[in-house]
PDB file of N, CA and C in Angstrom:
ATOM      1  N   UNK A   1      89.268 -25.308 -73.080  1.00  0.00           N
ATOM      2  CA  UNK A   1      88.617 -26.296 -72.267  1.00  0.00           C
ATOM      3  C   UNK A   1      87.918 -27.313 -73.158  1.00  0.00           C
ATOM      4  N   UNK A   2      87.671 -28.882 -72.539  1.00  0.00           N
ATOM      5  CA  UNK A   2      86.835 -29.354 -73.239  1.00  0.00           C
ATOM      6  C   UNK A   2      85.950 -30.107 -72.703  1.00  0.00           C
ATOM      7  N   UNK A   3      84.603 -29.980 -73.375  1.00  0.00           N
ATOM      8  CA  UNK A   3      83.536 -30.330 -73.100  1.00  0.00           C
ATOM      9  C   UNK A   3      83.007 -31.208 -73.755  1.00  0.00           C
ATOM     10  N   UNK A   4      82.142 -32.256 -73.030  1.00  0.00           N
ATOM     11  CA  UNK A   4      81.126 -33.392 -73.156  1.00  0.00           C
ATOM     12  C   UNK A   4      79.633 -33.029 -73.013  1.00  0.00           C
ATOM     13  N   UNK A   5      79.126 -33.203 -73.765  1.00  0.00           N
ATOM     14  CA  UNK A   5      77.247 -33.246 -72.938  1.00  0.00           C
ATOM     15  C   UNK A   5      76.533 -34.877 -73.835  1.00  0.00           C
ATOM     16  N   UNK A   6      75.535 -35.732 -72.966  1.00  0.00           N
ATOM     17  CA  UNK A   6      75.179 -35.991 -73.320  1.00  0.00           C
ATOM     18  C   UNK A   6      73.670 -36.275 -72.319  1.00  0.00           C
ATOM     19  N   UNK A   7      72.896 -36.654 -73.341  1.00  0.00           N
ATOM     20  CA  UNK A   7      70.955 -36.241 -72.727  1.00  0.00           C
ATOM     21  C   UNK A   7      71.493 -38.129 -71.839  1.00  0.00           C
ATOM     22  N   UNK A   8      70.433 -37.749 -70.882  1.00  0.00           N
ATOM     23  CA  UNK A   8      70.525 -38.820 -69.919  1.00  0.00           C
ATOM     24  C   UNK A   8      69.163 -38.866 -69.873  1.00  0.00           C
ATOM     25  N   UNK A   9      68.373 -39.944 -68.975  1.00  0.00           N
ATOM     26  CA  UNK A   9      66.600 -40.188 -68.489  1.00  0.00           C
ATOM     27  C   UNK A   9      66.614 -39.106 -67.502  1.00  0.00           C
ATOM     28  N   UNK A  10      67.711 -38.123 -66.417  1.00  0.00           N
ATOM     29  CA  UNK A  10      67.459 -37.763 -65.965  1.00  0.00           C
ATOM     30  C   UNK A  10      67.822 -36.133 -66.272  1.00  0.00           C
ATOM     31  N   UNK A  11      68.170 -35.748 -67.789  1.00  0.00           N
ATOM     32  CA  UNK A  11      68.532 -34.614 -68.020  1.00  0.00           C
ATOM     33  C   UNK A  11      70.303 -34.455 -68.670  1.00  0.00           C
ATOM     34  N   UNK A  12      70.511 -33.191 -69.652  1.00  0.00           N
ATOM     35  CA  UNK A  12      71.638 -33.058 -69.776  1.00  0.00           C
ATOM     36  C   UNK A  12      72.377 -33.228 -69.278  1.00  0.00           C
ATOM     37  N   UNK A  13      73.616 -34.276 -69.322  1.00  0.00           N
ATOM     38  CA  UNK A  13      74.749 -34.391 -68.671  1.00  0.00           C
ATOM     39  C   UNK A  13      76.171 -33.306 -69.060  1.00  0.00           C
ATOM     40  N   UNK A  14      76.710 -32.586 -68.361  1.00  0.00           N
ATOM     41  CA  UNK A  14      78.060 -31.874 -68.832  1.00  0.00           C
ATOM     42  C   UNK A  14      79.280 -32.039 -67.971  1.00  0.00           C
ATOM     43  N   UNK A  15      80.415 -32.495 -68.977  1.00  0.00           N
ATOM     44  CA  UNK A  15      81.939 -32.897 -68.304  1.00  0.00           C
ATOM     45  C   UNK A  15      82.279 -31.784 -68.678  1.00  0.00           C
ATOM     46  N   UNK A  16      82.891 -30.784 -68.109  1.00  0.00           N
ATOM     47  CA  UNK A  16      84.172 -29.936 -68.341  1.00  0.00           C
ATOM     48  C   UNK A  16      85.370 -30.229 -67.299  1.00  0.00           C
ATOM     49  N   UNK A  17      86.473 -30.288 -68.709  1.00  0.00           N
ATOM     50  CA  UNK A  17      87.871 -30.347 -67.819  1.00  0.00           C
ATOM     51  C   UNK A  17      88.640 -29.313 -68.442  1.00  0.00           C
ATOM     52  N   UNK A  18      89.968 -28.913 -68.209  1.00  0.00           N
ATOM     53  CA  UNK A  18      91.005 -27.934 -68.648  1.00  0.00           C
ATOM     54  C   UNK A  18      91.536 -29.022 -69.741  1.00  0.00           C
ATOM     55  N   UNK A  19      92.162 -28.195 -70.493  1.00  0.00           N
ATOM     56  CA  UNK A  19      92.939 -28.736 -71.655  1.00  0.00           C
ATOM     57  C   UNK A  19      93.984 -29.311 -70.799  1.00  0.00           C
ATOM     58  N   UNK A  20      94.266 -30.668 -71.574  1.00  0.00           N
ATOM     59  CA  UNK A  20      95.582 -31.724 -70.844  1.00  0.00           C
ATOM     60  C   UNK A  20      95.547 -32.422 -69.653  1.00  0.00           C
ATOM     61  N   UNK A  21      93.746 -32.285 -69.432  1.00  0.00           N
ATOM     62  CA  UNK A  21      93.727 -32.837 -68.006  1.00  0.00           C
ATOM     63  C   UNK A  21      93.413 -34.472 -68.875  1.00  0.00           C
ATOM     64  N   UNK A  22      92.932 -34.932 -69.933  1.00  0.00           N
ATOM     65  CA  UNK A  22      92.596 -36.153 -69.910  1.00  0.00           C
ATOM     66  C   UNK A  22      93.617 -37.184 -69.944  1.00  0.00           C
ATOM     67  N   UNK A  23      93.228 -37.880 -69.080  1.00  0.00           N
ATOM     68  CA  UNK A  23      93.732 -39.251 -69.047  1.00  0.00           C
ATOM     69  C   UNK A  23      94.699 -39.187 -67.995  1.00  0.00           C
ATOM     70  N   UNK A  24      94.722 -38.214 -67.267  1.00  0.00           N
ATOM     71  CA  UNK A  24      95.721 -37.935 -65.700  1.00  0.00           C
ATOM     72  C   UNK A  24      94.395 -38.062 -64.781  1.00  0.00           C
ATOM     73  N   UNK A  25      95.616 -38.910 -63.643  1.00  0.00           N
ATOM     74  CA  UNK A  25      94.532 -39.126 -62.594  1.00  0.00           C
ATOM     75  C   UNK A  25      94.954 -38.551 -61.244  1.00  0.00           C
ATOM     76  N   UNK A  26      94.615 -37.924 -60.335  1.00  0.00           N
ATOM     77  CA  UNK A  26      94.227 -36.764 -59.001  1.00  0.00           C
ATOM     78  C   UNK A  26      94.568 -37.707 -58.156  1.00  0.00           C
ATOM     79  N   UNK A  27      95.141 -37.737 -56.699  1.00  0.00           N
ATOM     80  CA  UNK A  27      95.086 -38.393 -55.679  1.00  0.00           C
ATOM     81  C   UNK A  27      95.354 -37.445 -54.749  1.00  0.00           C
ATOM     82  N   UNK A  28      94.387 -37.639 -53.324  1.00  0.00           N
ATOM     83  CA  UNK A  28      94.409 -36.339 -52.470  1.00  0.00           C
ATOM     84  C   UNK A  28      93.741 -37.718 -51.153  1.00  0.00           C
ATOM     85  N   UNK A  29      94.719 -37.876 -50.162  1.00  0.00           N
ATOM     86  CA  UNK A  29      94.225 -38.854 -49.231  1.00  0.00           C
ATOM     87  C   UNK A  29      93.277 -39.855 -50.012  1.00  0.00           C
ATOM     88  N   UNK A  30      92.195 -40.392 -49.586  1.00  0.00           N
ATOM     89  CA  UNK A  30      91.285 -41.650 -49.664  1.00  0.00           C
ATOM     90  C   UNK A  30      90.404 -40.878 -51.171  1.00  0.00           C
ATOM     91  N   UNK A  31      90.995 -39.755 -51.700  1.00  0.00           N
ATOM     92  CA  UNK A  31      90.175 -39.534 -53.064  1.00  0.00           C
ATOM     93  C   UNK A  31      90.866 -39.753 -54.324  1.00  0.00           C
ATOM     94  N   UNK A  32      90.547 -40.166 -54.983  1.00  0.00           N
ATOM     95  CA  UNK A  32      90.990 -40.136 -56.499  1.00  0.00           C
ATOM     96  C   UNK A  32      90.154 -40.120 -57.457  1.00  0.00           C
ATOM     97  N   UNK A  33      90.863 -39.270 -58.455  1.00  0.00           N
ATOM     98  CA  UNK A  33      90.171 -38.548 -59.877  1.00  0.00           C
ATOM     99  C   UNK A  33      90.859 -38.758 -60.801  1.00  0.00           C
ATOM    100  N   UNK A  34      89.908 -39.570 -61.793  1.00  0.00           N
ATOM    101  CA  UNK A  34      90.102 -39.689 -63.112  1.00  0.00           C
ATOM    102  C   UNK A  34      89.950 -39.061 -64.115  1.00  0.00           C
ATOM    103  N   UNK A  35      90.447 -38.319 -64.886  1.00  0.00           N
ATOM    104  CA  UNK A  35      89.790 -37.569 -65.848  1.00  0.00           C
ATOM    105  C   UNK A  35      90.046 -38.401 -67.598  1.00  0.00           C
ATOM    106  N   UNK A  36      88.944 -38.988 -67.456  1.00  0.00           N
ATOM    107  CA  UNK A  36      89.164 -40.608 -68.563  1.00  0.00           C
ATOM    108  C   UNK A  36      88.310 -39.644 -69.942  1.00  0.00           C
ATOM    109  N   UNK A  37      89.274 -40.323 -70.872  1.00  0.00           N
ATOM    110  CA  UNK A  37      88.688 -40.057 -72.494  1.00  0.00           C
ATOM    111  C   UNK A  37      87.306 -40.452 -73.027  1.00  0.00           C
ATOM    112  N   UNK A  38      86.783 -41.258 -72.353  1.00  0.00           N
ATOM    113  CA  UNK A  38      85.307 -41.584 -72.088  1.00  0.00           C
ATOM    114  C   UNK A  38      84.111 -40.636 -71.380  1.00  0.00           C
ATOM    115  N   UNK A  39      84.702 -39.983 -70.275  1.00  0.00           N
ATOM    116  CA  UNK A  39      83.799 -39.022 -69.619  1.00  0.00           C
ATOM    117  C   UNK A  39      84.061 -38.103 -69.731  1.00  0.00           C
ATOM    118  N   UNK A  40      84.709 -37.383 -70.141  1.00  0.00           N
ATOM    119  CA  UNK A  40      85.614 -36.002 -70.186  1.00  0.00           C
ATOM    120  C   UNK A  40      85.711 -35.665 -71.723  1.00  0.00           C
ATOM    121  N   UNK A  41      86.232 -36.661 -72.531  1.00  0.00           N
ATOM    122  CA  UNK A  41      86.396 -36.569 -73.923  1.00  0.00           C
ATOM    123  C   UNK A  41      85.488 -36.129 -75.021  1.00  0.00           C
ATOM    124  N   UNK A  42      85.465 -34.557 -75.454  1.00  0.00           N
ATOM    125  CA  UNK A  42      84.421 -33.944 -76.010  1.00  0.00           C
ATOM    126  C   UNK A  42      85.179 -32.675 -77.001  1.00  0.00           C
ATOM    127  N   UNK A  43      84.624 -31.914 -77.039  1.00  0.00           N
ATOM    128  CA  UNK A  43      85.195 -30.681 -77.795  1.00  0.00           C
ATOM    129  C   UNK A  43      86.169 -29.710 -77.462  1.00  0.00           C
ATOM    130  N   UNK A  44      87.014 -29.305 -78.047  1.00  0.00           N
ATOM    131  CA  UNK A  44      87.761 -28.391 -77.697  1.00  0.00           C
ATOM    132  C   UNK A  44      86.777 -26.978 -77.771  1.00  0.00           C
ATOM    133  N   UNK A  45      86.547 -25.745 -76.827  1.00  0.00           N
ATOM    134  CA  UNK A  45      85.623 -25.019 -76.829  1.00  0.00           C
ATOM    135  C   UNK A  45      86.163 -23.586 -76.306  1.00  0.00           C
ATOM    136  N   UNK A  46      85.236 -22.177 -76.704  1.00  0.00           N
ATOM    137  CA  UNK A  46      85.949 -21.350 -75.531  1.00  0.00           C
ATOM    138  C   UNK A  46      85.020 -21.383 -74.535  1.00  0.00           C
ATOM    139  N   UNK A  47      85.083 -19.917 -73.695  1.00  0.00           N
ATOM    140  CA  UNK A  47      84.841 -19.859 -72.090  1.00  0.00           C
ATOM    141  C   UNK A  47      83.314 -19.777 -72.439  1.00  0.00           C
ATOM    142  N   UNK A  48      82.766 -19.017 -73.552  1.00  0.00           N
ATOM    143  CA  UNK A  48      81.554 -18.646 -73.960  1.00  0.00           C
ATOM    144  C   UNK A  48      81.047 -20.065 -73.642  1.00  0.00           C
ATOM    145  N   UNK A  49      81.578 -20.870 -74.850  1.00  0.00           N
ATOM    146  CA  UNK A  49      80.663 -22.124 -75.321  1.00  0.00           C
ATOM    147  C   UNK A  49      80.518 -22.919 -73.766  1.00  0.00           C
ATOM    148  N   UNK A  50      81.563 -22.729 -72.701  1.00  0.00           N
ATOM    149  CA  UNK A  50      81.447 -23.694 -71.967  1.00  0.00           C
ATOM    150  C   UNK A  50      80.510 -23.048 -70.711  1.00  0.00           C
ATOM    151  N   UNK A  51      80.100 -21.939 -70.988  1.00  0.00           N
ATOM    152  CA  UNK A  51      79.023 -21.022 -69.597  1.00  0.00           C
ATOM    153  C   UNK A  51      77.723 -21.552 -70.697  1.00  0.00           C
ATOM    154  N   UNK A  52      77.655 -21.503 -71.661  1.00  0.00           N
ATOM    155  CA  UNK A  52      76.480 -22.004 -72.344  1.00  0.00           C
ATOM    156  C   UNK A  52      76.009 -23.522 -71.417  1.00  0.00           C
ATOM    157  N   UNK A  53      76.987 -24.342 -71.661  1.00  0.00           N
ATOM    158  CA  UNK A  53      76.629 -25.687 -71.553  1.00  0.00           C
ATOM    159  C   UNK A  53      76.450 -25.793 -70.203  1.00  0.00           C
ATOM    160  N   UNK A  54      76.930 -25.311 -69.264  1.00  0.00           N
ATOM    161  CA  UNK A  54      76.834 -25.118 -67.587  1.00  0.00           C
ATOM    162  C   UNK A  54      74.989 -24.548 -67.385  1.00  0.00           C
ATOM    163  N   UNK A  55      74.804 -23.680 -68.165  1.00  0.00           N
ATOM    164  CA  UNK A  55      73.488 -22.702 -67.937  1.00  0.00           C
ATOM    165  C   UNK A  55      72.731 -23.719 -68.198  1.00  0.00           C
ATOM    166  N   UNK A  56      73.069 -24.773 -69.382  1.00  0.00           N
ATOM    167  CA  UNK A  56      71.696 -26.068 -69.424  1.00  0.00           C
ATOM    168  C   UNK A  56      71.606 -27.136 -69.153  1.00  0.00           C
ATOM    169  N   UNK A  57      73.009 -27.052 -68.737  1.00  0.00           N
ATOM    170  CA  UNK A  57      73.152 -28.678 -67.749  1.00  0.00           C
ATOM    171  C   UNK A  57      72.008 -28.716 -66.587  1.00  0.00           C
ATOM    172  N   UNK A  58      71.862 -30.096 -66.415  1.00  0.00           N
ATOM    173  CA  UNK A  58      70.740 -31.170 -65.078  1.00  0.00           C
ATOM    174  C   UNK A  58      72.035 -31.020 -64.375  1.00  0.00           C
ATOM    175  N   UNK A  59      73.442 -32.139 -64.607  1.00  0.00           N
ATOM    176  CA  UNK A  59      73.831 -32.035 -63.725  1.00  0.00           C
ATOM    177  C   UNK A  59      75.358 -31.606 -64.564  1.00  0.00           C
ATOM    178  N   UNK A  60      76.769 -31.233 -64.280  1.00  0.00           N
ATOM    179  CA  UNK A  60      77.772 -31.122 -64.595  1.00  0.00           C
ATOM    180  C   UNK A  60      79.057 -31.621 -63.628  1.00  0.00           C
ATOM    181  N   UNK A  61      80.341 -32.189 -64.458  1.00  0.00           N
ATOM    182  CA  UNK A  61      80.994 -32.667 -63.175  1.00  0.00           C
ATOM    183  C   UNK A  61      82.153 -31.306 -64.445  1.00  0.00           C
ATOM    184  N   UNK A  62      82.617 -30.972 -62.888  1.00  0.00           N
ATOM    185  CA  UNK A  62      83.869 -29.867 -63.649  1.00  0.00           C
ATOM    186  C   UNK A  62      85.336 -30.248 -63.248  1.00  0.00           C
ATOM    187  N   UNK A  63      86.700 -30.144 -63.931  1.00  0.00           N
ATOM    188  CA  UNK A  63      87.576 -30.447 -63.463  1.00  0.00           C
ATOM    189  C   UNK A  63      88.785 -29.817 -64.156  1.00  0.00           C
ATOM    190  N   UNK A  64      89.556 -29.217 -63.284  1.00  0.00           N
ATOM    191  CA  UNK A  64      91.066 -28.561 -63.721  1.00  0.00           C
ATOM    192  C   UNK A  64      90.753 -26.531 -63.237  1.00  0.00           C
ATOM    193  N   UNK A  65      91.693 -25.967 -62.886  1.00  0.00           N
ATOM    194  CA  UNK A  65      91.874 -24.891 -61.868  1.00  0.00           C
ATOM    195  C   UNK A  65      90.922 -23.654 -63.247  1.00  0.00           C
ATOM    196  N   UNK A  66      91.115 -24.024 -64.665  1.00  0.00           N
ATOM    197  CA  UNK A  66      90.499 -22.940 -65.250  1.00  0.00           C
ATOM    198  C   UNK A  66      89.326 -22.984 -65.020  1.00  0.00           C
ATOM    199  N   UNK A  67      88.366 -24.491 -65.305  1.00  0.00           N
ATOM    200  CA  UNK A  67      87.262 -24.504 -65.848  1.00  0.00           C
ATOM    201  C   UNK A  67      86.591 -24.450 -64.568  1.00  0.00           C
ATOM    202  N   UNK A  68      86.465 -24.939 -63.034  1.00  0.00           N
ATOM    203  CA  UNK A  68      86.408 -24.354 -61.968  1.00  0.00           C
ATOM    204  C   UNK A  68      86.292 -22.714 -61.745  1.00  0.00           C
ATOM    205  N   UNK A  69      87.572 -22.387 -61.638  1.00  0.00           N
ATOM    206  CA  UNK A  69      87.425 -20.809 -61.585  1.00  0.00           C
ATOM    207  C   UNK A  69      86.217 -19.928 -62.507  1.00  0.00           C
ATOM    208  N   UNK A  70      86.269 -20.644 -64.053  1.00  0.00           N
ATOM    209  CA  UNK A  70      85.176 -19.904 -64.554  1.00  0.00           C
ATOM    210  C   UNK A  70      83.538 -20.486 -64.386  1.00  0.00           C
ATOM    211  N   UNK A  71      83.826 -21.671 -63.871  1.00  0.00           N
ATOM    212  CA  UNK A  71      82.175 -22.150 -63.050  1.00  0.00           C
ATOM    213  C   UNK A  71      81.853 -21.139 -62.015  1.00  0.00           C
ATOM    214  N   UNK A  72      82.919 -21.030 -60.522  1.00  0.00           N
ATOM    215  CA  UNK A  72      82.646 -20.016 -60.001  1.00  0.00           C
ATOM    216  C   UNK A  72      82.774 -18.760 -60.134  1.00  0.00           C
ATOM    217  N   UNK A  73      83.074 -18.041 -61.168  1.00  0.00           N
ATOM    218  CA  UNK A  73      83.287 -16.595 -61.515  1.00  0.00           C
ATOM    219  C   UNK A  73      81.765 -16.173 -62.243  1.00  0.00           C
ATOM    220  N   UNK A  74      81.216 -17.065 -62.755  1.00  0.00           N
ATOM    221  CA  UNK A  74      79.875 -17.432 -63.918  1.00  0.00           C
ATOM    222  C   UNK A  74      78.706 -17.829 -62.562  1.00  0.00           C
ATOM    223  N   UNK A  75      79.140 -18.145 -61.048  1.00  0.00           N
ATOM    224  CA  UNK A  75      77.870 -18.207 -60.392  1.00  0.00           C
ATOM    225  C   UNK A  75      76.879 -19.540 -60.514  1.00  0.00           C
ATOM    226  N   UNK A  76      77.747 -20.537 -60.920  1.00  0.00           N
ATOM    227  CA  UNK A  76      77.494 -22.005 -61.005  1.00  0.00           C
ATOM    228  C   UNK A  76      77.488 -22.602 -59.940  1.00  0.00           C
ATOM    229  N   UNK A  77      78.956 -22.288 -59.536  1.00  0.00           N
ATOM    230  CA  UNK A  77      79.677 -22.926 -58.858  1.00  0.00           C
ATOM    231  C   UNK A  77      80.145 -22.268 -57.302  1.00  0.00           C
ATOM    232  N   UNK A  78      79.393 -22.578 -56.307  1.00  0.00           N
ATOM    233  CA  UNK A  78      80.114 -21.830 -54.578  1.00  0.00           C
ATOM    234  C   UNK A  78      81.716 -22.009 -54.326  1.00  0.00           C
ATOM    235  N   UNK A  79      82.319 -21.642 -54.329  1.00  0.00           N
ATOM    236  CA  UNK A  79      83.561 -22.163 -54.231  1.00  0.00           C
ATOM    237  C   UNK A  79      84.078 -22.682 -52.656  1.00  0.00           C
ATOM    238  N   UNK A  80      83.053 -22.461 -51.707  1.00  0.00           N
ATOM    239  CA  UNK A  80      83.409 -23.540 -50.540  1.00  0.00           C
ATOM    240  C   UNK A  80      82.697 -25.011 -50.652  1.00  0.00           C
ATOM    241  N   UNK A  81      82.069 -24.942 -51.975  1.00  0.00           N
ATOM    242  CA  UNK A  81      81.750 -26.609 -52.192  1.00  0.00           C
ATOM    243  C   UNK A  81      82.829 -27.022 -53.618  1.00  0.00           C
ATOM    244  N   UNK A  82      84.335 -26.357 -53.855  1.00  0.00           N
ATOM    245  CA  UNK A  82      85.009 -27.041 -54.500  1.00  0.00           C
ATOM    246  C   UNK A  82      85.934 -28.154 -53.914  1.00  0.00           C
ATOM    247  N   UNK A  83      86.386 -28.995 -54.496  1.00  0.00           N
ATOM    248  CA  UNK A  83      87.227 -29.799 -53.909  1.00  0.00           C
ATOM    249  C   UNK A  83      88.646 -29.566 -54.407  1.00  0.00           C
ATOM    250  N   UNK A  84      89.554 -29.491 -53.705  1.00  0.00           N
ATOM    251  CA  UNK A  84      90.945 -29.793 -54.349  1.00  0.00           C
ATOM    252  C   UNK A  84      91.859 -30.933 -53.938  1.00  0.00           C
ATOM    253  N   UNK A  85      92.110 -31.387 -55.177  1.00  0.00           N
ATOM    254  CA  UNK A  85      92.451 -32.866 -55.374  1.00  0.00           C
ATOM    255  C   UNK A  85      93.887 -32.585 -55.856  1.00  0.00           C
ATOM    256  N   UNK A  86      95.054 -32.775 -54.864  1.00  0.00           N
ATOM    257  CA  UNK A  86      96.195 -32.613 -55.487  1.00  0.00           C
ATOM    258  C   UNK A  86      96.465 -31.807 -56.245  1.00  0.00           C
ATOM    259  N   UNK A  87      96.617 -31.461 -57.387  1.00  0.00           N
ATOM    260  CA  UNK A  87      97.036 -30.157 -57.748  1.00  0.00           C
ATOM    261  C   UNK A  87      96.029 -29.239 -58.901  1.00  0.00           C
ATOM    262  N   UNK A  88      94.666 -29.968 -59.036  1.00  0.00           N
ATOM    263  CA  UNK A  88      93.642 -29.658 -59.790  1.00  0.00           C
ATOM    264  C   UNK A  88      92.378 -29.369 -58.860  1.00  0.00           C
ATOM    265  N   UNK A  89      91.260 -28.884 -59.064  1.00  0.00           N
ATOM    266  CA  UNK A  89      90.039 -28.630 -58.670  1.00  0.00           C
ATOM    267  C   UNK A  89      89.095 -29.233 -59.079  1.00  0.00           C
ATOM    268  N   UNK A  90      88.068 -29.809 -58.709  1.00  0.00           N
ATOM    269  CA  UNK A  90      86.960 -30.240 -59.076  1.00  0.00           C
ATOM    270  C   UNK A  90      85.880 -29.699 -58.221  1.00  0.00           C
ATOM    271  N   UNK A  91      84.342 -29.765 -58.897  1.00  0.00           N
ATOM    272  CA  UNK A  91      83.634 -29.544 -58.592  1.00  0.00           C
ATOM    273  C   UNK A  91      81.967 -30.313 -59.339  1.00  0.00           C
ATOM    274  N   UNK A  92      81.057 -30.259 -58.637  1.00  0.00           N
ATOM    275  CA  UNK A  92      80.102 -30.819 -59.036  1.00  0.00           C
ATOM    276  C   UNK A  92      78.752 -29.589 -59.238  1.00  0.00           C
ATOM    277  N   UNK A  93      77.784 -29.732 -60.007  1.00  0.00           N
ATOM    278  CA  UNK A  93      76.650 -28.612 -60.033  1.00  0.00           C
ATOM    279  C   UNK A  93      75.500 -29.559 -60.187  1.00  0.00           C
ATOM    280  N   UNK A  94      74.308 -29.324 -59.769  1.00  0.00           N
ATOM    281  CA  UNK A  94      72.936 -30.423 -59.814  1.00  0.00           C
ATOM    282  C   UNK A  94      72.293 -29.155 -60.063  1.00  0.00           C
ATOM    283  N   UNK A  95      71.413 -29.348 -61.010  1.00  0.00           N
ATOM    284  CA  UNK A  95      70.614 -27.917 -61.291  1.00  0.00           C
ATOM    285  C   UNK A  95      69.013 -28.520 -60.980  1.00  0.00           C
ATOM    286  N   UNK A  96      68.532 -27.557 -60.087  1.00  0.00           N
ATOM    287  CA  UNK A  96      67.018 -28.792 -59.146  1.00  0.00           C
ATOM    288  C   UNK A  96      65.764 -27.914 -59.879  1.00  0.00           C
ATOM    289  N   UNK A  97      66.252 -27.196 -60.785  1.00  0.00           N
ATOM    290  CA  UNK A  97      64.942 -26.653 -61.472  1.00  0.00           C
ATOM    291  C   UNK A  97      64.540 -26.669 -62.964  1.00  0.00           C
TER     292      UNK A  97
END
């Protein structure tokens, strides 16, 4: 998987996507997803490094069927608030504490 973080005014930011998702874009009715080398584009990592960066993220945007599954397997992530976008998953986390 690879991961992005960067500090924002309002707290750690974290992109996780699956390997090979960058630069393909999602279409599912009136939604579409980008997964751009700009927001997404970060480290190649394992599952460890990427439950790390989830545990200290403010907010995280997640995207592709692995890094999903291990958001919700790790208790990040509800999986009736995932979205599926054509043939990938996304999901969002806001951490309010």
């Amino acid at each position: 998987m690879i991961v992005n973080e960067r500090e924002t005014e309002e707290g750690l930011l974290v992109a996780v996507c699956d390997d090979g998702l960058i630069g393909e874009t999602f279409e599912e009715g009136e939604v579409s997803l980008t997964v751009s080398e700009e927001f997404y584009g970060g480290e190649r990592v394992d599952e460890a490094t990427v439950v790390d960066s989830l545990a200290r993220a403010t907010v995280a945007n997640i995207v592709g069927r692995d890094a999903v599954e291990l958001a919700i397997d790790e208790g990040f992530v509800d999986e009736r608030n995932v979205l599926e976008v054509e043939s990938t998953l996304h999901a969002q986390l806001l951490s309010l504490g």
